[in-house]
Every structure is written in structure tokens, then in C-alpha cells.
N, C-alpha and C. Protein backbone atom coordinates (compact mmCIF):
# COMPACT_ATOMS: atom_id res chain seq x y z
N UNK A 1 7.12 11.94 -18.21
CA UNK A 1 8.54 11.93 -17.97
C UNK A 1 8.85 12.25 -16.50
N UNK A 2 8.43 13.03 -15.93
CA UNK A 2 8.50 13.65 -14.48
C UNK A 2 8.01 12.62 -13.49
N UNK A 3 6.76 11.53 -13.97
CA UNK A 3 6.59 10.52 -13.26
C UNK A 3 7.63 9.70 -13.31
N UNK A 4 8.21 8.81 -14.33
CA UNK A 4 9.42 8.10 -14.67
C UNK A 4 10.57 9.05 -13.75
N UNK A 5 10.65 9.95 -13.72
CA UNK A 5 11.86 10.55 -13.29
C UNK A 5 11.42 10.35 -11.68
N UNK A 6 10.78 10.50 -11.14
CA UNK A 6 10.45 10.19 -9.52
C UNK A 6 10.39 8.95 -9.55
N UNK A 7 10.01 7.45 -10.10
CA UNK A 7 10.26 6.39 -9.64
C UNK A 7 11.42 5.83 -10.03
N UNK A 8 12.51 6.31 -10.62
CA UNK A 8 13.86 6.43 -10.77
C UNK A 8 14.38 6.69 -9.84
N UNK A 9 14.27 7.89 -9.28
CA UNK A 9 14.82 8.49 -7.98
C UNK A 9 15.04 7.79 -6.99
N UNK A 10 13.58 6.95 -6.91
CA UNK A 10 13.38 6.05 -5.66
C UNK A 10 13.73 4.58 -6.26
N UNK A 11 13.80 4.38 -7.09
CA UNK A 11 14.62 3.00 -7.42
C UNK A 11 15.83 3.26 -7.06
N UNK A 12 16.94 4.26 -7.64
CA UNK A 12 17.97 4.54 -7.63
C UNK A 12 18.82 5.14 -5.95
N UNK A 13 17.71 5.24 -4.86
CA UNK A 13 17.39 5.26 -3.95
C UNK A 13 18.19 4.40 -2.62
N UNK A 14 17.29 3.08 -3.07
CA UNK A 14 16.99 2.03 -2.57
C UNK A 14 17.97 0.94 -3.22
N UNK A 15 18.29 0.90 -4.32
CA UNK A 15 18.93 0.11 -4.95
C UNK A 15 20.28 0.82 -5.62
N UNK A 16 21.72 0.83 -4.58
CA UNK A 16 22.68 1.77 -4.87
C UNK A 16 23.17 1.04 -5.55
N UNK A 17 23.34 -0.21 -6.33
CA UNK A 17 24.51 -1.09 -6.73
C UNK A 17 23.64 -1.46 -8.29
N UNK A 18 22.47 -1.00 -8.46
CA UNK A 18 22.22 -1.22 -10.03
C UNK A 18 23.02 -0.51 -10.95
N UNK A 19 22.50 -1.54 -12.41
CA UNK A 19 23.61 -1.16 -13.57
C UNK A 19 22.66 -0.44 -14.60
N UNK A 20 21.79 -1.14 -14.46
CA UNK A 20 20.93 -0.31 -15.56
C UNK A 20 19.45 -0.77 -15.34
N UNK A 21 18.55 -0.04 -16.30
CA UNK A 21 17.56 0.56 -16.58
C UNK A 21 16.67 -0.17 -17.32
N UNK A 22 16.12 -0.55 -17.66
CA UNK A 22 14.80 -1.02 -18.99
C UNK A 22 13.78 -0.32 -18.85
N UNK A 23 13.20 0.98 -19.87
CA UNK A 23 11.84 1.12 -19.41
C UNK A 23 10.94 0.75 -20.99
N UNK A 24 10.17 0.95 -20.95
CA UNK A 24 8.69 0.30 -21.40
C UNK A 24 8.62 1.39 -22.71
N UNK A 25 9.00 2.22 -22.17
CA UNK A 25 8.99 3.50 -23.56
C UNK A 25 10.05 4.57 -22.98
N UNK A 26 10.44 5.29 -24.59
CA UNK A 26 11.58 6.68 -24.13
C UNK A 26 11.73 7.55 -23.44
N UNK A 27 10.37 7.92 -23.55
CA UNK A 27 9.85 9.32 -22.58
C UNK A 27 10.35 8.14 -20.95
N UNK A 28 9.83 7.33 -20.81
CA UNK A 28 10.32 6.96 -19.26
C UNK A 28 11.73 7.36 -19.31
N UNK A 29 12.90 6.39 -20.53
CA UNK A 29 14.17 6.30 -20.13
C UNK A 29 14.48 7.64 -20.31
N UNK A 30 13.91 8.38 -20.63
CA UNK A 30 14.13 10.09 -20.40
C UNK A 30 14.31 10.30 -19.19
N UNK A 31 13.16 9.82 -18.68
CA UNK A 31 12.88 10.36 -17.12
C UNK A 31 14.27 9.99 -16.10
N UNK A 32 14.52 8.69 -16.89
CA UNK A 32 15.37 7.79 -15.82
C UNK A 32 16.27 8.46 -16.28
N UNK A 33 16.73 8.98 -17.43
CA UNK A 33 18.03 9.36 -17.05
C UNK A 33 18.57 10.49 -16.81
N UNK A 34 17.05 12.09 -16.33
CA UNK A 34 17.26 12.80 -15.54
C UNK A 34 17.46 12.31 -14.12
N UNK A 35 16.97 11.35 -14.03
CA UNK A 35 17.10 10.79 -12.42
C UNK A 35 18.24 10.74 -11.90
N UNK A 36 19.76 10.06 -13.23
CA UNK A 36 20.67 9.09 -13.22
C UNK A 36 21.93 10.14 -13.25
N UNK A 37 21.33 11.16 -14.15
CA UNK A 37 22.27 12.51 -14.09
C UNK A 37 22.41 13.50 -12.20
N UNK A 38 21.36 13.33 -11.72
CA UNK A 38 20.92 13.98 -11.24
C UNK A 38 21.21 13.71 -9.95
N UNK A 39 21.22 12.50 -9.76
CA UNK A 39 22.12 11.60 -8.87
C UNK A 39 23.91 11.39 -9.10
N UNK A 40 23.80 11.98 -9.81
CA UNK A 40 25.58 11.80 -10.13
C UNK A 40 25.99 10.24 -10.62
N UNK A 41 25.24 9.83 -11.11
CA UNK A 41 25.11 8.10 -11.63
C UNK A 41 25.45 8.52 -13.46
N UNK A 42 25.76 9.45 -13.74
CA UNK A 42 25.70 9.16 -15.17
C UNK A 42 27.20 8.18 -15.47
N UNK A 43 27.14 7.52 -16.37
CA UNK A 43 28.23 6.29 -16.79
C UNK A 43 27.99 5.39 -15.87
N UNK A 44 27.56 5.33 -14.75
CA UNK A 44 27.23 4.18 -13.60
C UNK A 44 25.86 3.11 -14.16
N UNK A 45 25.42 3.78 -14.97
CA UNK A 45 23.61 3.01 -14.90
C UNK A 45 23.18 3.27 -16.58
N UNK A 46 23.18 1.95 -16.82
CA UNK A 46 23.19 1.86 -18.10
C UNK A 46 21.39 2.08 -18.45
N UNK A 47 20.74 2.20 -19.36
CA UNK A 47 19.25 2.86 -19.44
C UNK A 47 19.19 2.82 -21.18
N UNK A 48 18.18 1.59 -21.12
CA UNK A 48 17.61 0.99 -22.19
C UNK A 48 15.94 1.36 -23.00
N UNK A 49 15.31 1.91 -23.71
CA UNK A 49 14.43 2.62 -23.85
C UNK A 49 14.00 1.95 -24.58
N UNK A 50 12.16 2.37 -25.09
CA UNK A 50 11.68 1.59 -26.29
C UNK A 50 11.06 2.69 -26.92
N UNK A 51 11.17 2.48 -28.61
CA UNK A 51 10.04 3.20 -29.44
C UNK A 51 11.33 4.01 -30.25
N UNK A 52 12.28 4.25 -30.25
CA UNK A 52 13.51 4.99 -31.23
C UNK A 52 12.65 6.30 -31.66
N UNK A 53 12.38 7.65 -30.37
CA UNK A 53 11.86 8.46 -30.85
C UNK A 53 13.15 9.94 -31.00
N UNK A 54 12.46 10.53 -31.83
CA UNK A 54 13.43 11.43 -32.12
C UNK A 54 14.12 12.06 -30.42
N UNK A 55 13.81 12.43 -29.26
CA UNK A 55 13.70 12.83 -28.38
C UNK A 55 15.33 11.92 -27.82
N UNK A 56 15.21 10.81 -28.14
CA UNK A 56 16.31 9.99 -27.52
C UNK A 56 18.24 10.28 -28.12
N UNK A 57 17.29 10.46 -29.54
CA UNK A 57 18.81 10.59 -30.24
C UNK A 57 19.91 11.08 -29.69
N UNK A 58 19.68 12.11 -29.45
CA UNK A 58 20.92 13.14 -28.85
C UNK A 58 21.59 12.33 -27.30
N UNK A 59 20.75 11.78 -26.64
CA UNK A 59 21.24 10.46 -25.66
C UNK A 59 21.93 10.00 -26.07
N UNK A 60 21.59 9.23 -27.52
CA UNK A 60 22.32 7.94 -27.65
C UNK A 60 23.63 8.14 -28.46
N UNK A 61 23.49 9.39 -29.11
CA UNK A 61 24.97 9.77 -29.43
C UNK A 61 25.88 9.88 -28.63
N UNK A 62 25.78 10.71 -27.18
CA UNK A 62 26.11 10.77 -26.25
C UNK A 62 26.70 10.03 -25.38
N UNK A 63 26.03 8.79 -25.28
CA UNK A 63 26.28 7.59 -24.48
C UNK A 63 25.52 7.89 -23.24
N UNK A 64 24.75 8.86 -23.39
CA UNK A 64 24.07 8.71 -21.95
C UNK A 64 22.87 7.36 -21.89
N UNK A 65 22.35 6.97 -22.98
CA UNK A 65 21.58 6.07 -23.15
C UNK A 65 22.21 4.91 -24.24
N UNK A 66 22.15 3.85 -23.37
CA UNK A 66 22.96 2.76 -24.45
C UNK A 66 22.16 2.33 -25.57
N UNK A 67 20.95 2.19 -25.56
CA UNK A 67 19.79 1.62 -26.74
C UNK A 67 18.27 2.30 -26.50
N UNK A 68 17.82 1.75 -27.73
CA UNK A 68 16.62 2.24 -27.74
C UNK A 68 16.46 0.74 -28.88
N UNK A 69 14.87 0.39 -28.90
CA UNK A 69 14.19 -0.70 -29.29
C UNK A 69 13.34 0.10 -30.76
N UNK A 70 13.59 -0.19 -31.95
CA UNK A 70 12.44 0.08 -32.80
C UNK A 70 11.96 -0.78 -33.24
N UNK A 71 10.33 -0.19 -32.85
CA UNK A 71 9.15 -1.30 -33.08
C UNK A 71 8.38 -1.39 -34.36
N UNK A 72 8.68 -0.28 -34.98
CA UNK A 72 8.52 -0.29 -36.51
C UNK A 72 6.67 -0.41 -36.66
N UNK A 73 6.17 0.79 -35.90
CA UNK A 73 4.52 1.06 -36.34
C UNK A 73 4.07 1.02 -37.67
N UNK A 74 4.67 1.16 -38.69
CA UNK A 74 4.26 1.13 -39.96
C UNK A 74 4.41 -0.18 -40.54
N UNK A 75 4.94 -0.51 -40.33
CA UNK A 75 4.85 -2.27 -40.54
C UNK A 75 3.55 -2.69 -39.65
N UNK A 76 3.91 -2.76 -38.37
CA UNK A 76 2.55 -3.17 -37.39
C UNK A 76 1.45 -3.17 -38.56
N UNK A 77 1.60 -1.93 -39.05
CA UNK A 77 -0.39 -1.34 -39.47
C UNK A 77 -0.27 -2.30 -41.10
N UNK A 78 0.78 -1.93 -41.56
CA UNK A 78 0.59 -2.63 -42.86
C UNK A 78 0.21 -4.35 -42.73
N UNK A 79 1.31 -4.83 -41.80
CA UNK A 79 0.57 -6.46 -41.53
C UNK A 79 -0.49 -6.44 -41.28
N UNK A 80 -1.28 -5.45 -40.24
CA UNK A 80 -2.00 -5.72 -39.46
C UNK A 80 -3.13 -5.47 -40.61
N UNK A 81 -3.77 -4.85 -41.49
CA UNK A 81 -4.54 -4.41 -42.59
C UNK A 81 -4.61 -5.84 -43.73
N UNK A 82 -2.90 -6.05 -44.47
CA UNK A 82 -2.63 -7.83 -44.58
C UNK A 82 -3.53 -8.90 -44.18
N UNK A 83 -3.59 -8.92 -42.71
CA UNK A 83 -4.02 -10.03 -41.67
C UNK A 83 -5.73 -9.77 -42.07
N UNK A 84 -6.22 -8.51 -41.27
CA UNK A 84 -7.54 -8.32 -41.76
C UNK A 84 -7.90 -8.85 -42.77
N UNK A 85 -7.69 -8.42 -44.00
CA UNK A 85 -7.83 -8.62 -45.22
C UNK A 85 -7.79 -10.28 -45.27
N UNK A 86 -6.90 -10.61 -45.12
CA UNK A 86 -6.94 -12.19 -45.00
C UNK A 86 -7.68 -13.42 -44.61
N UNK A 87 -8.23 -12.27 -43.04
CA UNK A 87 -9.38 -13.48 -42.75
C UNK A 87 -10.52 -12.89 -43.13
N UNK A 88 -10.92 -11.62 -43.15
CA UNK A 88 -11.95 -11.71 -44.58
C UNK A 88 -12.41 -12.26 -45.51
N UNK A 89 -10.71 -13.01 -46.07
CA UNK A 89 -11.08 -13.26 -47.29
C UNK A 89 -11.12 -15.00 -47.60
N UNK A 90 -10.80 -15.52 -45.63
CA UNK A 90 -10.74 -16.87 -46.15
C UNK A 90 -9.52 -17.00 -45.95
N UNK A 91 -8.57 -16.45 -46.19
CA UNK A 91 -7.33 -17.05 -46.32
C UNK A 91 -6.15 -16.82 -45.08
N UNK A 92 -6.49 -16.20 -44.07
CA UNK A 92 -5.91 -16.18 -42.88
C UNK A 92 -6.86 -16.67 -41.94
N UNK A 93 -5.90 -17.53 -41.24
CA UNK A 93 -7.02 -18.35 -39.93
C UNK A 93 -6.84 -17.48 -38.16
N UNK A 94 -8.40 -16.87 -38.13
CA UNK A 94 -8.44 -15.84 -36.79
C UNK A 94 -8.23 -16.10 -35.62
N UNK A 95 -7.31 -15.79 -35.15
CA UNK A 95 -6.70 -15.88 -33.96
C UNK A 95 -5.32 -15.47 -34.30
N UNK A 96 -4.76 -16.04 -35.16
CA UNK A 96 -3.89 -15.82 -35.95
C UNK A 96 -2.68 -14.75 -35.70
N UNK A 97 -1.43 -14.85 -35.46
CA UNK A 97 -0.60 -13.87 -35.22
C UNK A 97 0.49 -13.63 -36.04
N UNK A 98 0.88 -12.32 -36.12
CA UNK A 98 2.54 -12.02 -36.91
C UNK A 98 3.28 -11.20 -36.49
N UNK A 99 4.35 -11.65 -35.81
CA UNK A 99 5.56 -10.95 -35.14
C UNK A 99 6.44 -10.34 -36.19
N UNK A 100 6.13 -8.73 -35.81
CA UNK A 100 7.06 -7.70 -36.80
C UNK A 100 8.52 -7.50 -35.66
N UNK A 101 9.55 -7.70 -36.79
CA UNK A 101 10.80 -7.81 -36.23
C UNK A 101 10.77 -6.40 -35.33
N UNK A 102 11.84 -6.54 -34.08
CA UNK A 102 12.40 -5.41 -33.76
C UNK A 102 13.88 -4.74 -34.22
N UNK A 103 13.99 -3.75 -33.51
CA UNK A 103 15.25 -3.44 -33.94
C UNK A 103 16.13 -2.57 -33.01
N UNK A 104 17.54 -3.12 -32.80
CA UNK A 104 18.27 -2.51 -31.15
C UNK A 104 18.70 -1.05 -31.99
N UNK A 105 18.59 -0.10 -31.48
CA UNK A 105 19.22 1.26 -32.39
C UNK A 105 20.58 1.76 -30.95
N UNK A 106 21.54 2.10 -31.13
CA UNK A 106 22.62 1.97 -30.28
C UNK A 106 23.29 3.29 -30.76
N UNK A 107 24.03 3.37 -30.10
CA UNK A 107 25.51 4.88 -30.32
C UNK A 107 25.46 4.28 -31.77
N UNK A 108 25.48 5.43 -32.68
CA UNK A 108 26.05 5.64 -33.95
C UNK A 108 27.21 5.81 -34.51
């Protein structure tokens, strides 16, 4: 988080006229949006997160963070066990892929 929060700093830096944020996972848009507070940017810079971890919630009630992405790991593993099983058995062809839906989680 403290790394995310220093290349925030210096994005937010360099680039005075951005709107928002995308990071890769929460703990970053954590970071970014000590950065965003911290800079006096809060409501200025919108900050988009991935993984819907408990850590974010209280953000997104807030409005300090507009979304968060759930990627739904328990599905992942259940297809992914499915799939195994499948070309094991003959009946899934390897290489083979299955896109588990996402999901935007937003102010409540």
C-alpha cells in the first residue's frame, strides 16, 4: 500500500488535470487514495480498484472510491477443477478456456 501510495503521489504530481485512477488490486487503490486525500484531491480523482476486499468497503460507502471489480475466486477454482476434470476425462479440449464473469461493486 505505501508503494501504491508513493507512485500516486508522483502520478498525481506530474499529472494535475487527472480524473481518476485504475489500479490492478485494492490494497493499491488504497494507496491511491491516501495519496488523493493527502493531496487535497479527494472528490477530484475518481479511483477504481480490483478484488472487492473487505478493506475497501468503508471507501465505497463513502464515495471516496467509486468501484471495486469482483473476480469471484471461488468460482475461478470450481471451473478451474470442472476444466481439469474434463480434459482428464476426454471431454474438455486442452488449451481450452472459461471466462468467469466479473462484477462492478459500487456505493451501496
Amino acid at each position: 500500500m505505501q508503494q501504491a501510495e508513493a507512485k500516486a503521489n508522483s502520478i498525481l504530481a506530474v499529472h494535475k488535470d487527472l480524473n481518476g485512477i485504475f489500479c490492478a488490486n485494492d490494497k493499491m487503490a488504497l494507496g491511491a487514495i491516501s495519496a488523493i486525500n493527502a493531496g487535497a484531491l479527494k472528490g477530484k480523482v475518481t479511483v477504481i480498484g480490483y478484488d472487492n476486499i473487505d478493506a475497501v468497503q468503508p471507501y465505497l460507502k463513502s464515495g471516496e472510491m467509486y468501484a471495486t471489480i469482483e473476480q469471484h475466486p471461488d468460482y475461478m477454482g470450481k471451473y478451474g477443477v470442472r476444466m481439469a476434470i474434463g480434459i482428464l476425462n476426454g471431454k474438455v479440449k486442452k488449451g481450452g478456456e472459461y471466462l468467469v464473469a466479473l462484477d462492478v461493486k459500487k456505493k451501496p
